[in-house]
PDB file of N, CA and C in Angstrom:
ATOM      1  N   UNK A   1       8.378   8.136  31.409  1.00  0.00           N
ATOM      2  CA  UNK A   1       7.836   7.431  30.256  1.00  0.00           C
ATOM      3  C   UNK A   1       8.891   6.449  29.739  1.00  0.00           C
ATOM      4  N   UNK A   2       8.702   5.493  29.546  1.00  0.00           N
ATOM      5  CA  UNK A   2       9.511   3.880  29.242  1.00  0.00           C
ATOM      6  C   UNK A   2       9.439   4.479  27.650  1.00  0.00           C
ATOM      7  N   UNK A   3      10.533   3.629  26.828  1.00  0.00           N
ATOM      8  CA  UNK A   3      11.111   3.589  25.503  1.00  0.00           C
ATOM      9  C   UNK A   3      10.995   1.875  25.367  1.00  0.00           C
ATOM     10  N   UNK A   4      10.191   1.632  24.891  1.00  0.00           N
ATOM     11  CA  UNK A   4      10.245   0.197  24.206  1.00  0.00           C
ATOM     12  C   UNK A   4      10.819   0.097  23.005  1.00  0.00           C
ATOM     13  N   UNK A   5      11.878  -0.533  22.734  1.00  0.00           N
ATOM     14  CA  UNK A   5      12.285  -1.215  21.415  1.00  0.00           C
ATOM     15  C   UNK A   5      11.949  -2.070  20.608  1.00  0.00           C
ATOM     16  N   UNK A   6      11.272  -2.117  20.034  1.00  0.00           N
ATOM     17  CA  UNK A   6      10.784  -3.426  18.886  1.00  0.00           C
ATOM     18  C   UNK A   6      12.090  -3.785  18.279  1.00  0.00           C
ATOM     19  N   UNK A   7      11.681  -5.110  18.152  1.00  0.00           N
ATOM     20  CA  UNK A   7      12.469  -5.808  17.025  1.00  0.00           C
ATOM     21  C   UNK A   7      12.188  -5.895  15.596  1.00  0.00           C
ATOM     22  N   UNK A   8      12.513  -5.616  14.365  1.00  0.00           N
ATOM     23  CA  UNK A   8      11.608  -5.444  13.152  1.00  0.00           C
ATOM     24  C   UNK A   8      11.389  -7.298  13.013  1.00  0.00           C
ATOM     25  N   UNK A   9       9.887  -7.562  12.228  1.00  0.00           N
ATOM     26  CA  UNK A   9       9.284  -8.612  12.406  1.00  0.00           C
ATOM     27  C   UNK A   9      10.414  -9.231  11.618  1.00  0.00           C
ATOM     28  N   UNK A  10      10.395 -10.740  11.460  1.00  0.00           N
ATOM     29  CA  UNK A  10      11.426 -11.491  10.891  1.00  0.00           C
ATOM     30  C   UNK A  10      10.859 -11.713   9.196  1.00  0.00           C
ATOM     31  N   UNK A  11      11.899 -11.955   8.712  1.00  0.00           N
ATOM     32  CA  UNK A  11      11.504 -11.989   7.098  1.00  0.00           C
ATOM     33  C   UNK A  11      10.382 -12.721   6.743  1.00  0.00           C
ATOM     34  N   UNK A  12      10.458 -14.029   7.014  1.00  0.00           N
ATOM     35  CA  UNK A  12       9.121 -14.798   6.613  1.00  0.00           C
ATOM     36  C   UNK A  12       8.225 -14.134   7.007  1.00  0.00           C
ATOM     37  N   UNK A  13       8.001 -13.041   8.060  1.00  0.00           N
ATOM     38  CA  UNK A  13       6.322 -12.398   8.511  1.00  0.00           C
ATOM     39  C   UNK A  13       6.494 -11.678   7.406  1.00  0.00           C
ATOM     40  N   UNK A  14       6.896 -10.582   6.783  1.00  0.00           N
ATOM     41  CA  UNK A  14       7.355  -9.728   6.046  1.00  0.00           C
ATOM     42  C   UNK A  14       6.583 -10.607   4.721  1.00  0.00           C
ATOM     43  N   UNK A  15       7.726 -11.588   4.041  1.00  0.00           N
ATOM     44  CA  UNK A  15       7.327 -11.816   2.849  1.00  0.00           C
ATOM     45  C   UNK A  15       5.580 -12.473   3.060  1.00  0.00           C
ATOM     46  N   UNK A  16       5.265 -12.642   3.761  1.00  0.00           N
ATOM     47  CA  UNK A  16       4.567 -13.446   4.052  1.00  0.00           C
ATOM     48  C   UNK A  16       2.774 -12.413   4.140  1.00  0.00           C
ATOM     49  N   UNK A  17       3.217 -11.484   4.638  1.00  0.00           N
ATOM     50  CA  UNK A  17       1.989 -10.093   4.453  1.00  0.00           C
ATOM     51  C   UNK A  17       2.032  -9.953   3.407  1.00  0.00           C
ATOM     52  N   UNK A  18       3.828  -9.568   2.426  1.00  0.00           N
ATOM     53  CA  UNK A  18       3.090  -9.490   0.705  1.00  0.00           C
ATOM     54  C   UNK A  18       2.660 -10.461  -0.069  1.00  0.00           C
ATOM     55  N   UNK A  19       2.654 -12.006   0.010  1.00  0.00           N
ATOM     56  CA  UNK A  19       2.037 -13.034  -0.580  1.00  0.00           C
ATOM     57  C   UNK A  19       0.590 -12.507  -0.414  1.00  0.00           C
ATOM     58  N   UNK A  20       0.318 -12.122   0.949  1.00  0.00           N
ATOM     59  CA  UNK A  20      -1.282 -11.913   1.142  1.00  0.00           C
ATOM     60  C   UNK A  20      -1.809 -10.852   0.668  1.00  0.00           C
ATOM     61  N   UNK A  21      -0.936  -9.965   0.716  1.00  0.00           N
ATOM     62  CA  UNK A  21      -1.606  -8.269   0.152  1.00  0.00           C
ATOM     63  C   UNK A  21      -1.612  -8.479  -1.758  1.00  0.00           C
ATOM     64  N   UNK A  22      -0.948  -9.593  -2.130  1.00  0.00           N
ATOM     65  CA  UNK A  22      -1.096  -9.982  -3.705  1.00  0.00           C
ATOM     66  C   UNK A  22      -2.130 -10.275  -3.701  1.00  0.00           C
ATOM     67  N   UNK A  23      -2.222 -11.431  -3.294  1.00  0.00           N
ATOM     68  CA  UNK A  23      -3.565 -12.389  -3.169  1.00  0.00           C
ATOM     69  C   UNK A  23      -4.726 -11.573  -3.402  1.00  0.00           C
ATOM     70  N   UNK A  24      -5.036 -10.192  -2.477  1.00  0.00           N
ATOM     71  CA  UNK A  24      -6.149  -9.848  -2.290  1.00  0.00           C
ATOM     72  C   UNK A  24      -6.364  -8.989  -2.898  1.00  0.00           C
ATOM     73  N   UNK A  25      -5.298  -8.227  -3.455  1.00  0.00           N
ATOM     74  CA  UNK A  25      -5.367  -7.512  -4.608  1.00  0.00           C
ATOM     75  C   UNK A  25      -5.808  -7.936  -5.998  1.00  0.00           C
ATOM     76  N   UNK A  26      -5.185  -9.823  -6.253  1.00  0.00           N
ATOM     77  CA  UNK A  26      -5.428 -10.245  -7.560  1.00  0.00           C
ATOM     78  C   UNK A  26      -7.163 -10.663  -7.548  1.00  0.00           C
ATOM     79  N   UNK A  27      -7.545 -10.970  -5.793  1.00  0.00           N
ATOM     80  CA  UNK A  27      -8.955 -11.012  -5.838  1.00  0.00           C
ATOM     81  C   UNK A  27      -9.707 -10.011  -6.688  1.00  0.00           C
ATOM     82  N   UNK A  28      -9.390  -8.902  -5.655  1.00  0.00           N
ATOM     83  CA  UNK A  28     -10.465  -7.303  -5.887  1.00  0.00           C
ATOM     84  C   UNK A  28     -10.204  -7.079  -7.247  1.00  0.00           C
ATOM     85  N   UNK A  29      -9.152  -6.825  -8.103  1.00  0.00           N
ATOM     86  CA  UNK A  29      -8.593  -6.460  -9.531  1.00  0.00           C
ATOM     87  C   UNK A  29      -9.578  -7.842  -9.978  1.00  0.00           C
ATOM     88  N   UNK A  30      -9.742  -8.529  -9.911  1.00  0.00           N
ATOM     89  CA  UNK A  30     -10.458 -10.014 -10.463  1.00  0.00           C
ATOM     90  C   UNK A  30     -12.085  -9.485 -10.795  1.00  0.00           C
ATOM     91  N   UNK A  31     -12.093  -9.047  -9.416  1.00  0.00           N
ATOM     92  CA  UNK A  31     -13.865  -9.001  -9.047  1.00  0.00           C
ATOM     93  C   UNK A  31     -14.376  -7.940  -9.766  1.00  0.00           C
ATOM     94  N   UNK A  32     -13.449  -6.856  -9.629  1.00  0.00           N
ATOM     95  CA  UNK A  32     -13.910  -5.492 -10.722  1.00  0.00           C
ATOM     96  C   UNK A  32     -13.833  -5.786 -12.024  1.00  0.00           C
ATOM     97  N   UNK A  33     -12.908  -6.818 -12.319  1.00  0.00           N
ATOM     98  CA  UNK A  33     -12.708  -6.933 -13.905  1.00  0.00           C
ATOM     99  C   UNK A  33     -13.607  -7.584 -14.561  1.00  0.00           C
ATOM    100  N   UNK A  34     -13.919  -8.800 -13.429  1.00  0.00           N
ATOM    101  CA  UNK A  34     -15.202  -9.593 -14.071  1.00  0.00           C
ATOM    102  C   UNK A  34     -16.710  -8.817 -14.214  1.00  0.00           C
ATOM    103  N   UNK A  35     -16.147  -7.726 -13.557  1.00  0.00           N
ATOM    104  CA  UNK A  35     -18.517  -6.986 -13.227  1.00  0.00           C
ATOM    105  C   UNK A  35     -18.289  -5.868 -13.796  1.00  0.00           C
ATOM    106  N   UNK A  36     -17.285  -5.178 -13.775  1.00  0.00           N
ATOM    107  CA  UNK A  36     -17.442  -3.874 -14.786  1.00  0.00           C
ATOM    108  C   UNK A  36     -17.360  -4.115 -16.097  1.00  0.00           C
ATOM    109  N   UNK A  37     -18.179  -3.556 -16.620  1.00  0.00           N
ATOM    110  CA  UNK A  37     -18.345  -3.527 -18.339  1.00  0.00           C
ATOM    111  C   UNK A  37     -16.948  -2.657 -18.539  1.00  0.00           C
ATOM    112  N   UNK A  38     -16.082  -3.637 -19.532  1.00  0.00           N
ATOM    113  CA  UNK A  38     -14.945  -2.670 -20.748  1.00  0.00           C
ATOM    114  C   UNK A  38     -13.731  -2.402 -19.571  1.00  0.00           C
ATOM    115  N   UNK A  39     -13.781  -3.255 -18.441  1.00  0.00           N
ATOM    116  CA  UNK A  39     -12.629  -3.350 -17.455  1.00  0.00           C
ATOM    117  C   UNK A  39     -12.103  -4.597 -17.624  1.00  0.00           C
ATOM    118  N   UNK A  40     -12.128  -5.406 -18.741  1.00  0.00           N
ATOM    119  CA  UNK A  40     -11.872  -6.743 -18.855  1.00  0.00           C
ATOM    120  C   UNK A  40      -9.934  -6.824 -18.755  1.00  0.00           C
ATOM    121  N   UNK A  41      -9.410  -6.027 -18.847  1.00  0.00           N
ATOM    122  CA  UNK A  41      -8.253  -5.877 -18.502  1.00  0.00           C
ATOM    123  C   UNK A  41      -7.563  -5.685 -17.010  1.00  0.00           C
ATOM    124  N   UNK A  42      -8.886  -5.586 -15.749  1.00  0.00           N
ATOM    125  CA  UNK A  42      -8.361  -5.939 -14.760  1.00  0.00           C
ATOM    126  C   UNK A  42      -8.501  -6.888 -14.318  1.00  0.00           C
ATOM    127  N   UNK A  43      -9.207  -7.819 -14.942  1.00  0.00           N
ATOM    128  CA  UNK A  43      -9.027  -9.367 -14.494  1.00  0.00           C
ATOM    129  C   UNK A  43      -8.102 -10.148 -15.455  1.00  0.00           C
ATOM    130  N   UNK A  44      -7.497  -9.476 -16.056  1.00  0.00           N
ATOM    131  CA  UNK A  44      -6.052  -9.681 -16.636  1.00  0.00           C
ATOM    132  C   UNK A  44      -4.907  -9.288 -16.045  1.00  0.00           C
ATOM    133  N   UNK A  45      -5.522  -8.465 -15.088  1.00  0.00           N
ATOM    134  CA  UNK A  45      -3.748  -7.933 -14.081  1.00  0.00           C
ATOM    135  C   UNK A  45      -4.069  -9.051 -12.831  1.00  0.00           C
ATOM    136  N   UNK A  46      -5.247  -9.187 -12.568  1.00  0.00           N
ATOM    137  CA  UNK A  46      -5.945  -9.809 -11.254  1.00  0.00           C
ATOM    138  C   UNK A  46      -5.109 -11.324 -11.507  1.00  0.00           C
ATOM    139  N   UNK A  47      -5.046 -12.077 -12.709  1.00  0.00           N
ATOM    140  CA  UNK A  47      -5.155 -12.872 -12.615  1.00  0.00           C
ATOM    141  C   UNK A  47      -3.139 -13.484 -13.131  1.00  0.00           C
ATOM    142  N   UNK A  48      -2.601 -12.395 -13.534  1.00  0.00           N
ATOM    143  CA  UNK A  48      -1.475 -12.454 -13.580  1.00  0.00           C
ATOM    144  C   UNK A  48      -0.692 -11.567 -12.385  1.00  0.00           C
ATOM    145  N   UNK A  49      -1.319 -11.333 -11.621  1.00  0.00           N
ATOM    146  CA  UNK A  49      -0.346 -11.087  -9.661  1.00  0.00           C
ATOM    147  C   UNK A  49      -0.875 -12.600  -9.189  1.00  0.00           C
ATOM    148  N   UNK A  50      -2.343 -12.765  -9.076  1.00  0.00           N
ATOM    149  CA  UNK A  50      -2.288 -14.111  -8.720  1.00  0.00           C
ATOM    150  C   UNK A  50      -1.539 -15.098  -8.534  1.00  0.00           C
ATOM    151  N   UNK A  51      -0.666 -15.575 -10.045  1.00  0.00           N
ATOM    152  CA  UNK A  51      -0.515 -16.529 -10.937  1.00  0.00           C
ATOM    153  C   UNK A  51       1.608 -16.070 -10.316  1.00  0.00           C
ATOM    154  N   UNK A  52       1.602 -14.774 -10.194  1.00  0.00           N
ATOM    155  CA  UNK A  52       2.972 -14.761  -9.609  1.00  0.00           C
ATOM    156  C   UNK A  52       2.981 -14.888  -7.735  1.00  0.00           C
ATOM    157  N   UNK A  53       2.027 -13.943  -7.030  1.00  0.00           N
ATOM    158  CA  UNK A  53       1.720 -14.713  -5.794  1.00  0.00           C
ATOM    159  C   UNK A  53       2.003 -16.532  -5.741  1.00  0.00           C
ATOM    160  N   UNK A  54       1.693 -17.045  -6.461  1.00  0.00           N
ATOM    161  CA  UNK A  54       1.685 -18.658  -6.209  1.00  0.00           C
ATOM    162  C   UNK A  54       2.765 -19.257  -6.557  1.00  0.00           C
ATOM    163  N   UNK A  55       3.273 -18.544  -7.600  1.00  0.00           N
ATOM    164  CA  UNK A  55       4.586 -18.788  -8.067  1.00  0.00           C
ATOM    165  C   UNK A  55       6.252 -18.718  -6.605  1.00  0.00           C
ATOM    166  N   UNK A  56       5.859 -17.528  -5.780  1.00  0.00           N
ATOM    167  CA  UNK A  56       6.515 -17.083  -5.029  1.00  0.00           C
ATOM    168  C   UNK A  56       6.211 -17.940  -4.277  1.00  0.00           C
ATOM    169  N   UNK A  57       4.940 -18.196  -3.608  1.00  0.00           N
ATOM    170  CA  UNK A  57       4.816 -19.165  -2.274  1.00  0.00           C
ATOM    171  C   UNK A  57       5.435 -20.514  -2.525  1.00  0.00           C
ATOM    172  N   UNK A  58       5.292 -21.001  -4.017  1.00  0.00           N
ATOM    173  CA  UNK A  58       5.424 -22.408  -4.472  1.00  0.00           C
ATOM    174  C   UNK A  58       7.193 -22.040  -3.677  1.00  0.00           C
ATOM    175  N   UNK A  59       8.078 -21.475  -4.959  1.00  0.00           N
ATOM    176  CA  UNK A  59       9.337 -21.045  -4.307  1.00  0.00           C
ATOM    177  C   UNK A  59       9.494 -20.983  -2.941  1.00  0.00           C
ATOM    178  N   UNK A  60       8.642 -20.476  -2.483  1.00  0.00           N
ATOM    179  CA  UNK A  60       9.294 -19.883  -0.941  1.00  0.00           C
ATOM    180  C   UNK A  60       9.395 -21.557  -0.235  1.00  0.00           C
ATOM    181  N   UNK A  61       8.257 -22.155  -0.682  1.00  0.00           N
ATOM    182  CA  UNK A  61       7.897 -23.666   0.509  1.00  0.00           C
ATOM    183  C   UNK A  61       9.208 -24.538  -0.128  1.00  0.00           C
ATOM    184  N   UNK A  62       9.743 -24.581  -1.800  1.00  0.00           N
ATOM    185  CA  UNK A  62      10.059 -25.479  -1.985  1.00  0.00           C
ATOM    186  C   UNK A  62      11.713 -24.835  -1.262  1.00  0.00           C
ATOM    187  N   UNK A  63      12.156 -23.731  -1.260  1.00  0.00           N
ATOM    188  CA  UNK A  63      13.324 -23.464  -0.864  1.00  0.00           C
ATOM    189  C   UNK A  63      13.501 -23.719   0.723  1.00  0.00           C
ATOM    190  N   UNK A  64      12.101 -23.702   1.299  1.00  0.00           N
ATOM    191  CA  UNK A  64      12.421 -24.409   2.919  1.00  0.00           C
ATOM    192  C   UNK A  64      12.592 -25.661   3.076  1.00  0.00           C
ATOM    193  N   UNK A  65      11.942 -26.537   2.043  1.00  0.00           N
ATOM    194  CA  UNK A  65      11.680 -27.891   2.084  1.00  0.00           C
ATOM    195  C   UNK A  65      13.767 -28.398   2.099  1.00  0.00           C
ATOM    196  N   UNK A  66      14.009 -27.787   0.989  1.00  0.00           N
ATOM    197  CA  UNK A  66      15.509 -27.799   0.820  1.00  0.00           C
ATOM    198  C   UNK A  66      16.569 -27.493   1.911  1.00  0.00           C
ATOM    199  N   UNK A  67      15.993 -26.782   3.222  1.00  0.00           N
ATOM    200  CA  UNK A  67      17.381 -26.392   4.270  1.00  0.00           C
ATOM    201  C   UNK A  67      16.992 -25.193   3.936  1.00  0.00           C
ATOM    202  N   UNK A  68      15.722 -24.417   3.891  1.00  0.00           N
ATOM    203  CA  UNK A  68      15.675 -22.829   4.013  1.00  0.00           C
ATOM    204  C   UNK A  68      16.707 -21.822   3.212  1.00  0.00           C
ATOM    205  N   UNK A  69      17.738 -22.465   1.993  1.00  0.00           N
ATOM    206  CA  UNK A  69      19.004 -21.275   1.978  1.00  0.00           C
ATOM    207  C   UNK A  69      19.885 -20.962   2.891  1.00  0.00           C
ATOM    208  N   UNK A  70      20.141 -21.823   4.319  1.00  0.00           N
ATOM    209  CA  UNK A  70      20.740 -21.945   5.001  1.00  0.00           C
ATOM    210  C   UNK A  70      22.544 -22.141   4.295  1.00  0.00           C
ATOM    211  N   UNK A  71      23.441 -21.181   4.876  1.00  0.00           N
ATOM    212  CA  UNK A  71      24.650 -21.214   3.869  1.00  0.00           C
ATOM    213  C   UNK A  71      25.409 -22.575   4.638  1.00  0.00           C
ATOM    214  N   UNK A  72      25.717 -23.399   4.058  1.00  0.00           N
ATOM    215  CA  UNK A  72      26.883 -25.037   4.337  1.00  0.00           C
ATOM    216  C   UNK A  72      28.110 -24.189   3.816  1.00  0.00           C
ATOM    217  N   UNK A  73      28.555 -24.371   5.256  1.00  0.00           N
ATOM    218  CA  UNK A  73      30.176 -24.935   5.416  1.00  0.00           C
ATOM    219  C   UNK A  73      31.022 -25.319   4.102  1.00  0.00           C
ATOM    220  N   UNK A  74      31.747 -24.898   3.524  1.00  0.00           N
ATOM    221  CA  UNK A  74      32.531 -26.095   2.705  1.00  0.00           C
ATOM    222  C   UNK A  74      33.534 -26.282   3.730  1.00  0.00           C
ATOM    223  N   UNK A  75      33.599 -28.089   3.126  1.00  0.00           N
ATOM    224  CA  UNK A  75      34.593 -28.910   3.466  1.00  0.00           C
ATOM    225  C   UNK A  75      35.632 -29.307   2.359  1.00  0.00           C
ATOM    226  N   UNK A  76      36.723 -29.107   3.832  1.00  0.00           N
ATOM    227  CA  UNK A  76      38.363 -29.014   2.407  1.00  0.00           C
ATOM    228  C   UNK A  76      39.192 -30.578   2.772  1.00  0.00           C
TER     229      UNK A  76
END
């Protein structure tokens, strides 16, 4: 029987499943909050993971746009 080693997935896959597992959470928390009577407080959580989901992606794109956080050299 063979032993395969995985490599653990790279960070961007990583952060990148929890942007989505927010997302769909701030959906469902949305959808219950809006149709259940006197749950009006989960489309108040729904809509503040949302609102940080987007916040993070905004961050994540604008910190690649920049050189990814890639560490520079200083020059002496």
């Amino acid at each position: 029987m063979a032993v395969v080693l995985l490599a653990p997935p790279p960070k961007e896959v990583t952060v990148m499943a929890l942007l989505l597992l927010m997302i769909i959470v701030a959906v469902v928390l949305g959808i219950i909050g809006a149709v259940a009577e006197g749950l009006g407080y989960l489309l108040a959580i729904g809509i503040v993971i949302f609102v940080a989901a987007v916040a993070v992606a905004v961050a994540r794109r604008s910190g690649a746009a920049r050189g990814g956080g890639k560490r520079r050299r200083r020059v002496r």
